[in-house]
N, C-alpha and C. Protein backbone atom coordinates (compact mmCIF):
# COMPACT_ATOMS: atom_id res chain seq x y z
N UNK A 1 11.34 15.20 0.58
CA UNK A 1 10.39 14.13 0.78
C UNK A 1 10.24 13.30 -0.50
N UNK A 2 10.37 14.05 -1.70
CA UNK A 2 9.99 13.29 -2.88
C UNK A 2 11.31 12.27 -3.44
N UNK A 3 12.84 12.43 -2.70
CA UNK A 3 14.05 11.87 -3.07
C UNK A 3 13.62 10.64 -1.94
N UNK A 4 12.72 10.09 -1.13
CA UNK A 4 12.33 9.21 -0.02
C UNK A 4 11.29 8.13 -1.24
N UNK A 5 10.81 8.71 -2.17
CA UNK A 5 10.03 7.98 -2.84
C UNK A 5 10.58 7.41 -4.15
N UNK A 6 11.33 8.37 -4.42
CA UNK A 6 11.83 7.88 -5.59
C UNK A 6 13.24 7.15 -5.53
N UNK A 7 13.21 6.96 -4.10
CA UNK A 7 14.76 5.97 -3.65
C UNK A 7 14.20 4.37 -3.40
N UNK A 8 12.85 4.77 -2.56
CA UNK A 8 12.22 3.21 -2.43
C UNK A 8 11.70 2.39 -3.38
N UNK A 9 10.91 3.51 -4.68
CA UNK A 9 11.02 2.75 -6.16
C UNK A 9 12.29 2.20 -6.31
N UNK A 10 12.92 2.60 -6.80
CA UNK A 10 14.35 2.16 -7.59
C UNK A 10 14.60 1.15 -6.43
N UNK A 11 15.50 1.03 -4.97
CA UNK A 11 15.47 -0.36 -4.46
C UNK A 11 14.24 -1.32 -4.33
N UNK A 12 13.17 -1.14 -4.67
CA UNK A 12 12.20 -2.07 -4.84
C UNK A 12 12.60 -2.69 -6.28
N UNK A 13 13.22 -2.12 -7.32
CA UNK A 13 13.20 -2.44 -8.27
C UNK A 13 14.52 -3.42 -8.35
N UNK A 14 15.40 -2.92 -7.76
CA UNK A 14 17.06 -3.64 -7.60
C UNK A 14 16.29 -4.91 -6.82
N UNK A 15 15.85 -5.26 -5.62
CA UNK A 15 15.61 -5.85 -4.87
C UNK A 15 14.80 -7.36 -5.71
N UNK A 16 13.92 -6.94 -6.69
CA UNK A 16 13.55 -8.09 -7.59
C UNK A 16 13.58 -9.00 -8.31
N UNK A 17 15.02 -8.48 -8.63
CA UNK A 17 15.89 -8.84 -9.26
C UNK A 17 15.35 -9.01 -10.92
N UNK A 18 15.12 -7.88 -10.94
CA UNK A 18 14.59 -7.55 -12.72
C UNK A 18 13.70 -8.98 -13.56
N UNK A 19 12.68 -9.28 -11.87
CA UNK A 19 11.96 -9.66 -12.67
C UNK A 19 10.46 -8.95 -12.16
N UNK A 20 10.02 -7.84 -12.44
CA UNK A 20 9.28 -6.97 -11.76
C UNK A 20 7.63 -7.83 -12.11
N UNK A 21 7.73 -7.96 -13.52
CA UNK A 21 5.91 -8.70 -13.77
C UNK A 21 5.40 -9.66 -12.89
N UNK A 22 6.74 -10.26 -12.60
CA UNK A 22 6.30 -11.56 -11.96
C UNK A 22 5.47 -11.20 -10.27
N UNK A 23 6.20 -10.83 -10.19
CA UNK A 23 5.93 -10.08 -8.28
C UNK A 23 5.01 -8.88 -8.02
N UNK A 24 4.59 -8.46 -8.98
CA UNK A 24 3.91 -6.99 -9.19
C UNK A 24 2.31 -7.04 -9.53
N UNK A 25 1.93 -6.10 -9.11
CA UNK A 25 0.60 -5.80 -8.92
C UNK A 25 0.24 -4.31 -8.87
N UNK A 26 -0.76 -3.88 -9.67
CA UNK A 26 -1.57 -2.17 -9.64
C UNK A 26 -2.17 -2.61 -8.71
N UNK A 27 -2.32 -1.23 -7.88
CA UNK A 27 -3.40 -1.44 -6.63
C UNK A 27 -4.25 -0.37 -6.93
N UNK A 28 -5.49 -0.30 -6.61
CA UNK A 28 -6.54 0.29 -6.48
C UNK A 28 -7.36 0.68 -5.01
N UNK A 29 -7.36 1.93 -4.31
CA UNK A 29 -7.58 1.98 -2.76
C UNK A 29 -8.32 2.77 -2.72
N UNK A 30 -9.89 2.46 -1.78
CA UNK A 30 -10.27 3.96 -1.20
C UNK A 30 -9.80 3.77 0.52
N UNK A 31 -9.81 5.01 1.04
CA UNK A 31 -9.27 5.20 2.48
C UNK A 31 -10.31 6.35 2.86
N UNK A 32 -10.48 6.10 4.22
CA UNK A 32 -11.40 7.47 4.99
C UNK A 32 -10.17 7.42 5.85
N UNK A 33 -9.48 8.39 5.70
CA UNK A 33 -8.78 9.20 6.83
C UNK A 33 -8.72 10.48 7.55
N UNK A 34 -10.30 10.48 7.97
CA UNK A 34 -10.73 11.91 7.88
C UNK A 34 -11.28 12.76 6.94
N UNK A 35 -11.37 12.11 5.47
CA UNK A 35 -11.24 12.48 4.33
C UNK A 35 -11.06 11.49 3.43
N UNK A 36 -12.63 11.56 2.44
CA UNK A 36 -11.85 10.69 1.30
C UNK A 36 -11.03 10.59 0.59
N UNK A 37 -10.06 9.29 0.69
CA UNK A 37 -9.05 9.81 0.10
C UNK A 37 -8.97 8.53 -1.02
N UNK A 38 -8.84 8.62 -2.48
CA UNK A 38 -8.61 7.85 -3.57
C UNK A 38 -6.95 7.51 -3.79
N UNK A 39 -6.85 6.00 -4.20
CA UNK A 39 -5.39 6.01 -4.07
C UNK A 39 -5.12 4.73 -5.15
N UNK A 40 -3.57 4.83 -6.41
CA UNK A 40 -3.97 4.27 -7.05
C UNK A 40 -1.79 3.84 -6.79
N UNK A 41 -1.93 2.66 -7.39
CA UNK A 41 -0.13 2.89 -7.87
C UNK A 41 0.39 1.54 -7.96
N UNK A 42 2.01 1.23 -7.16
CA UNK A 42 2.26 -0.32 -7.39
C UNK A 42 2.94 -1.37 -6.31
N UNK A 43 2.15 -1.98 -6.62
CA UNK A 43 2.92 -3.33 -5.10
C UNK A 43 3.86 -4.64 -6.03
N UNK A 44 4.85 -4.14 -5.30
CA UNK A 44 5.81 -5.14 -5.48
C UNK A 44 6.05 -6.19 -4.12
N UNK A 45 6.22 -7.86 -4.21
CA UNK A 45 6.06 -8.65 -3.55
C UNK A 45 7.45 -9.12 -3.31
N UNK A 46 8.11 -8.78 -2.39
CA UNK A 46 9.35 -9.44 -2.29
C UNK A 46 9.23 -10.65 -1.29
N UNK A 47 9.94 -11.91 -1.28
CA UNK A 47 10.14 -13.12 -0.30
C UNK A 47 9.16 -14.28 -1.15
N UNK A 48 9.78 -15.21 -1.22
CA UNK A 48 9.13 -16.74 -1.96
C UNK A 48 8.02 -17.34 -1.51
N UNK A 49 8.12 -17.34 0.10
CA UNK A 49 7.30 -18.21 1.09
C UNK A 49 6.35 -17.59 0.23
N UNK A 50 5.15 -18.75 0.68
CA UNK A 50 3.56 -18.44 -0.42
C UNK A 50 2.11 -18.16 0.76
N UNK A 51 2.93 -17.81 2.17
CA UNK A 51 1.71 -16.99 2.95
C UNK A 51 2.69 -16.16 3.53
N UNK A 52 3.75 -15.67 3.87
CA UNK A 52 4.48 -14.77 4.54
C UNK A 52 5.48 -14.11 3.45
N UNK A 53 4.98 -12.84 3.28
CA UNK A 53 5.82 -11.89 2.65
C UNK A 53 5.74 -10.80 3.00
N UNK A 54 6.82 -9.83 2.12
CA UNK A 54 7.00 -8.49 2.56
C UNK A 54 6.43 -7.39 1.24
N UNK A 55 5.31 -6.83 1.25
CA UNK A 55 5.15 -5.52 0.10
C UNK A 55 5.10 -4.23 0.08
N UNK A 56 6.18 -3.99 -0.95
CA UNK A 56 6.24 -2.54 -0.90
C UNK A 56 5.29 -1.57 -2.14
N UNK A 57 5.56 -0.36 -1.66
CA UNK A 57 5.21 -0.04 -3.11
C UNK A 57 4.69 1.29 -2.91
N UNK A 58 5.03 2.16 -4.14
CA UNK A 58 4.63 3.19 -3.87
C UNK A 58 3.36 4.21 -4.43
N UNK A 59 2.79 4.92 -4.01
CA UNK A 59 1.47 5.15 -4.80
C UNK A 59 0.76 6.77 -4.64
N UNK A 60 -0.07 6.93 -5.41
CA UNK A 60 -0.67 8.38 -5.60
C UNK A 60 -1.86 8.30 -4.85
N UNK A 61 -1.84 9.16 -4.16
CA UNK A 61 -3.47 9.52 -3.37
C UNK A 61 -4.20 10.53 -3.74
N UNK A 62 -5.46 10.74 -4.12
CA UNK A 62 -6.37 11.88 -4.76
C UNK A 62 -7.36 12.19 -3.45
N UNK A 63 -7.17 13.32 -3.60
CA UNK A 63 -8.25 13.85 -2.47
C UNK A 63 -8.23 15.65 -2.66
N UNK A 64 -9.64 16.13 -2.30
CA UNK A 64 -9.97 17.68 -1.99
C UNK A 64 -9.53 17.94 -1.01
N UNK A 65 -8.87 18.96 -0.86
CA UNK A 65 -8.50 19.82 0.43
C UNK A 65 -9.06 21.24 0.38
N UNK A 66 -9.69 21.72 0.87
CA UNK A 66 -9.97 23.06 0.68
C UNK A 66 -10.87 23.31 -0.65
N UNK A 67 -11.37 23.40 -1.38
CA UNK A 67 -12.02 22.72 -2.49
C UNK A 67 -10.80 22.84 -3.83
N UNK A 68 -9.77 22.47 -3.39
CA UNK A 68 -8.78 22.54 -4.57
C UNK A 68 -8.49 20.57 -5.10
N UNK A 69 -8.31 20.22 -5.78
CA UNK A 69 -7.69 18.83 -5.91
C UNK A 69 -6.37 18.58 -5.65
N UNK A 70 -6.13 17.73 -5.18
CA UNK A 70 -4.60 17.20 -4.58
C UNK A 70 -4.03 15.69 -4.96
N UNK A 71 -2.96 15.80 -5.44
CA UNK A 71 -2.68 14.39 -5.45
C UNK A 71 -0.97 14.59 -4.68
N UNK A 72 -0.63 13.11 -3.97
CA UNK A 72 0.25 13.05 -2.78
C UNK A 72 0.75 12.05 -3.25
N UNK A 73 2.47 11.63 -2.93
CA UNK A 73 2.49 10.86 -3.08
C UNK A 73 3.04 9.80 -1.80
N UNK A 74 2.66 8.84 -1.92
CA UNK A 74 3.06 8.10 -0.62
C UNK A 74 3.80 6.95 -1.09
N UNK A 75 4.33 6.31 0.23
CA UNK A 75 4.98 4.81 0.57
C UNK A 75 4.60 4.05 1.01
N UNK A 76 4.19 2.79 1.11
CA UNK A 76 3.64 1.97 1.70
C UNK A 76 4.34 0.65 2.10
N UNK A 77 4.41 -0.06 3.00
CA UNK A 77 5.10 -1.15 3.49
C UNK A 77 4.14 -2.29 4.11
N UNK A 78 3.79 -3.61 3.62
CA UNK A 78 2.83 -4.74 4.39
C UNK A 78 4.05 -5.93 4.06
N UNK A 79 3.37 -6.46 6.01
CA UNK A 79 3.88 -7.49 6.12
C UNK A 79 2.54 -8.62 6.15
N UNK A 80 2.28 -9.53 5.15
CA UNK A 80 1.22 -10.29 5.29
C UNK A 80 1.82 -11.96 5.89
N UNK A 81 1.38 -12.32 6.46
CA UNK A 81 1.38 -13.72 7.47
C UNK A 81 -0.06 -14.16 7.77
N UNK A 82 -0.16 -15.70 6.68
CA UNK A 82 -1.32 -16.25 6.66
C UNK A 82 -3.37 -15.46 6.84
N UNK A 83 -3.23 -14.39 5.77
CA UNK A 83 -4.16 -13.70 6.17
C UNK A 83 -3.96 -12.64 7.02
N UNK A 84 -3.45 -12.42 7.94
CA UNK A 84 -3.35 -11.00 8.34
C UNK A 84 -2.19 -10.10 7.94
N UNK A 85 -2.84 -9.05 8.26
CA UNK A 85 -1.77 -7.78 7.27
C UNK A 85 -1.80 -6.46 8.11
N UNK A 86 0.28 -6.40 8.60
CA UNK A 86 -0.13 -5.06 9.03
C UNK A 86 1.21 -4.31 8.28
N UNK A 87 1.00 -3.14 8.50
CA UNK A 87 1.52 -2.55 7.67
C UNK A 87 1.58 -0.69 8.03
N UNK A 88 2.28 -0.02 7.58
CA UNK A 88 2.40 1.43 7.57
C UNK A 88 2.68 1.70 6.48
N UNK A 89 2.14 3.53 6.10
CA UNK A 89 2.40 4.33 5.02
C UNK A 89 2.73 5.84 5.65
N UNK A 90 3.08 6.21 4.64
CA UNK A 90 4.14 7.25 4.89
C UNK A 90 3.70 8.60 3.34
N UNK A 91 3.10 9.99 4.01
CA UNK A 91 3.06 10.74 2.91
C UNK A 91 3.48 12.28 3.66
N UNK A 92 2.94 13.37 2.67
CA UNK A 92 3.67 14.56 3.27
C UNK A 92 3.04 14.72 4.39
N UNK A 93 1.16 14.45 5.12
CA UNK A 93 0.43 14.96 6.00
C UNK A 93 1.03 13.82 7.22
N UNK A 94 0.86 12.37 6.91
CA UNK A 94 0.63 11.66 7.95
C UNK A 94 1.39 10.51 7.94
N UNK A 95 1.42 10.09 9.11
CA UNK A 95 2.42 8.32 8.82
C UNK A 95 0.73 7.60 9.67
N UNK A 96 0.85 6.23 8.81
CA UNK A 96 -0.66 5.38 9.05
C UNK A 96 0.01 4.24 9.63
N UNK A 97 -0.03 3.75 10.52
CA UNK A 97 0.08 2.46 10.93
C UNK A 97 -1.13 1.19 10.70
N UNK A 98 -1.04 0.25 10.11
CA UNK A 98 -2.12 -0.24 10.25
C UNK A 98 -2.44 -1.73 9.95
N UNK A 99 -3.62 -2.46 10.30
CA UNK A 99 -3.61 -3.76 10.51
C UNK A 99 -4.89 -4.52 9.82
N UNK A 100 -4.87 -5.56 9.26
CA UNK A 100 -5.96 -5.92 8.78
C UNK A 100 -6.00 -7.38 8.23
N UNK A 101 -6.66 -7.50 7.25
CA UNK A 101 -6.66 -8.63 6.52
C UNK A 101 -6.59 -8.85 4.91
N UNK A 102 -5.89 -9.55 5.07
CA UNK A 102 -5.37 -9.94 3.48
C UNK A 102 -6.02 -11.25 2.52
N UNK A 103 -6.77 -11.09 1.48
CA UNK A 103 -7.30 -12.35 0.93
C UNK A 103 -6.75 -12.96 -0.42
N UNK A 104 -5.33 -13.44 -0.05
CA UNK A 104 -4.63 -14.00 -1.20
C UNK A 104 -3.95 -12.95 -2.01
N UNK A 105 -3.81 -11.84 -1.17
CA UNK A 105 -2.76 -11.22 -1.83
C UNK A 105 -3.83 -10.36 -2.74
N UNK A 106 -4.94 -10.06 -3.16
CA UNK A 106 -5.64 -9.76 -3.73
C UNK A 106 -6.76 -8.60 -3.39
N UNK A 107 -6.98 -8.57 -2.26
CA UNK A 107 -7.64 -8.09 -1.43
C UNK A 107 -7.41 -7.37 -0.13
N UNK A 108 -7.08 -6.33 0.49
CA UNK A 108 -6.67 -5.71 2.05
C UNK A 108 -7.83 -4.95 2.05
N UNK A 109 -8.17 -5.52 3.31
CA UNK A 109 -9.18 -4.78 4.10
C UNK A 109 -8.26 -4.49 5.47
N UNK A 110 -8.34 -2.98 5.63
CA UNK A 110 -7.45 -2.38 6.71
C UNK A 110 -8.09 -1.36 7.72
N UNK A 111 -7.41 -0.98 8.60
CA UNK A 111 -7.62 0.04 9.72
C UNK A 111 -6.46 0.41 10.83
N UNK A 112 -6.31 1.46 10.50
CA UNK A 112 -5.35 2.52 11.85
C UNK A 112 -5.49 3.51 12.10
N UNK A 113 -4.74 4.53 12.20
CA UNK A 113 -4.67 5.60 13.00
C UNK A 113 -3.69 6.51 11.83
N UNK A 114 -4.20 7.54 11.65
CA UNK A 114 -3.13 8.26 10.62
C UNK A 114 -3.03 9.80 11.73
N UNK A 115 -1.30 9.78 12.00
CA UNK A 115 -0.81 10.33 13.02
C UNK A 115 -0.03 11.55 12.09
N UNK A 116 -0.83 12.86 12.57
CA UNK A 116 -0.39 14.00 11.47
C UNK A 116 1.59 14.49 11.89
N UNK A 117 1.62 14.85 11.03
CA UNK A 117 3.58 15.27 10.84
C UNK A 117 3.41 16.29 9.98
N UNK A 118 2.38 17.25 9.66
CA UNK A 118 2.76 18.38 9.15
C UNK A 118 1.48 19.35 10.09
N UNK A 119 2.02 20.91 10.13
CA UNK A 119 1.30 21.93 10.55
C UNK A 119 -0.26 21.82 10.03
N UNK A 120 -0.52 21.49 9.13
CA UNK A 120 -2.13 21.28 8.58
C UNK A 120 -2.23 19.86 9.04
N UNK A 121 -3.04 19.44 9.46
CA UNK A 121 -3.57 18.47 9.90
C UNK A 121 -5.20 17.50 9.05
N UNK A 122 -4.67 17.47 7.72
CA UNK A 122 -5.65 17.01 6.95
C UNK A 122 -5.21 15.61 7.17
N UNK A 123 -5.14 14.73 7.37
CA UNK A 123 -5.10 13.51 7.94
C UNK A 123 -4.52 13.25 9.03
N UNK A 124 -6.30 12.83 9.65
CA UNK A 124 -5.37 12.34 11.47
C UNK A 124 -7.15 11.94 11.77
N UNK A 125 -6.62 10.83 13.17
CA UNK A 125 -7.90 9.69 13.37
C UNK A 125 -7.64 8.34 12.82
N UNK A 126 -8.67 7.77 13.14
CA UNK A 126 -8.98 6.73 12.45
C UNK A 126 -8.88 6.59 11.30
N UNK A 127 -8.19 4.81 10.56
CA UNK A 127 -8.93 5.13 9.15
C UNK A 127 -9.00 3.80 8.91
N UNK A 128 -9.93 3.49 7.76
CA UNK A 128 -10.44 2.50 6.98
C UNK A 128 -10.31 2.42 5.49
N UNK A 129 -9.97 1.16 5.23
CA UNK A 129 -9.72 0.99 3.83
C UNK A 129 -9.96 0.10 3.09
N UNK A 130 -9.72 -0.22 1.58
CA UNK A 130 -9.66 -1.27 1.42
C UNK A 130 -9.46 -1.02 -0.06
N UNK A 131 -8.05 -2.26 -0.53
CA UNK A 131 -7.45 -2.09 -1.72
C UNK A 131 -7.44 -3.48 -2.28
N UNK A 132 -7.50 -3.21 -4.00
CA UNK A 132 -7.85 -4.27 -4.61
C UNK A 132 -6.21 -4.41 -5.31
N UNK A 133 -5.91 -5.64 -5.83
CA UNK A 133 -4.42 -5.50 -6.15
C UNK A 133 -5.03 -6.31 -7.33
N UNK A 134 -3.99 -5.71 -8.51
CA UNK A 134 -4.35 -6.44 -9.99
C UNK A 134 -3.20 -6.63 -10.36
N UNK A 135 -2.77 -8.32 -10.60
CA UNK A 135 -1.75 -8.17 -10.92
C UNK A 135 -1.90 -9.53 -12.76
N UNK A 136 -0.82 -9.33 -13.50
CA UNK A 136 -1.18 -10.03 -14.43
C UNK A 136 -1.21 -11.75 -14.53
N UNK A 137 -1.40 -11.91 -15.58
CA UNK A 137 -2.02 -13.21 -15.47
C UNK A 137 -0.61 -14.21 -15.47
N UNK A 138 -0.75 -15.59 -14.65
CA UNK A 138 0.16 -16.13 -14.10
C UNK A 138 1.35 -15.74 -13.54
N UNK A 139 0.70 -14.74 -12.60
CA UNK A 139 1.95 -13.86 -11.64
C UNK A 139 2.00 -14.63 -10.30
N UNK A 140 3.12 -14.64 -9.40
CA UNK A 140 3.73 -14.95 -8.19
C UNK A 140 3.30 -13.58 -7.19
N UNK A 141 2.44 -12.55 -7.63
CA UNK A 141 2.70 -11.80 -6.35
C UNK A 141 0.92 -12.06 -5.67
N UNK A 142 0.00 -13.16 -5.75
CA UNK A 142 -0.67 -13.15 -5.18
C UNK A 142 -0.89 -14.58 -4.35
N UNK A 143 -1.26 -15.15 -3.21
CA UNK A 143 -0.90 -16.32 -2.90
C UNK A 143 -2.30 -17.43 -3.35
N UNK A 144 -1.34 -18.63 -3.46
CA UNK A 144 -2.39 -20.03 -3.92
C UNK A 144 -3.51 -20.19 -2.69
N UNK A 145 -4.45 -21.11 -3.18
CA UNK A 145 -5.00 -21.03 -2.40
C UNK A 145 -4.81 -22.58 -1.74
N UNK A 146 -5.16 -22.46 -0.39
CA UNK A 146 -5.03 -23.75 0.41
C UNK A 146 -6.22 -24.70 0.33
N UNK A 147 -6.53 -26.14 -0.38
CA UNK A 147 -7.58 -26.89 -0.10
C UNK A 147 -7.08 -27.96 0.98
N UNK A 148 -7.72 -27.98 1.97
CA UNK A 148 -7.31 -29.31 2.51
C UNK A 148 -8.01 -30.31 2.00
């Protein structure tokens, strides 16, 4: 599972064409998926158009299980088109499908269904989220804004 994460880094990275600052962003996430779950890591913005793109990126999730601490690591994939955003993630418990809204690339407010794939079933149901993306100053991975 962990050669799945560390394959989608590296082609996220080929794919940018080594210009990673420009397109890139830390994200910052909380999620209820049954469980609070804390989640921190990196979005890379691939495609030019300046309301339709594709982001990947991969990231760490913190959460209690049992009263032990856990950190996971996951994949994540959004397709954003003019404000809305859907998207799936992918970790060892669950795959999330999910749909929401996007505010300039800056902002996802989300919700799906996290559908369990392992014998323990610590994520599954509904879930809700919402991630802040920081990316540096005069970067391309967040979109302009429209005045008419």
């Amino acid at each position: 599972m962990k050669n799945y994460f560390v394959l989608t880094f590296l082609l996220s990275i080929i794919l940018t064409n080594a210009q990673i600052l420009d397109k890139a962003a830390v994200n910052l996430a909380y999620r209820y998926t049954g469980r609070n779950v804390l989640q921190a890591g990196l979005e890379f913005r691939l495609g030019e158009s300046s309301y339709k793109s594709l982001i990947i990126g991969p990231s760490m999730l913190y959460t209690r299980i049992n009263e032990t601490h856990k950190f996971l690591p996951e994949a994540n994939v959004y397709y954003t088109n003019n404000g809305q955003l859907y998207g799936v993630s992918i970790n060892e418990y669950a795959i999330e499908p999910r749909i929401g809204i996007s505010l300039l690339n800056l902002l996802f407010l989300n919700t799906g269904y996290a559908f369990p794939i392992h014998k323990e079933k610590y994520f599954k149901g509904i879930t809700l989220g919402i991630q802040f993306n920081i990316a540096p100053n005069h970067s391309k991975f967040y979109d302009k804004m429209k005045i008419m």
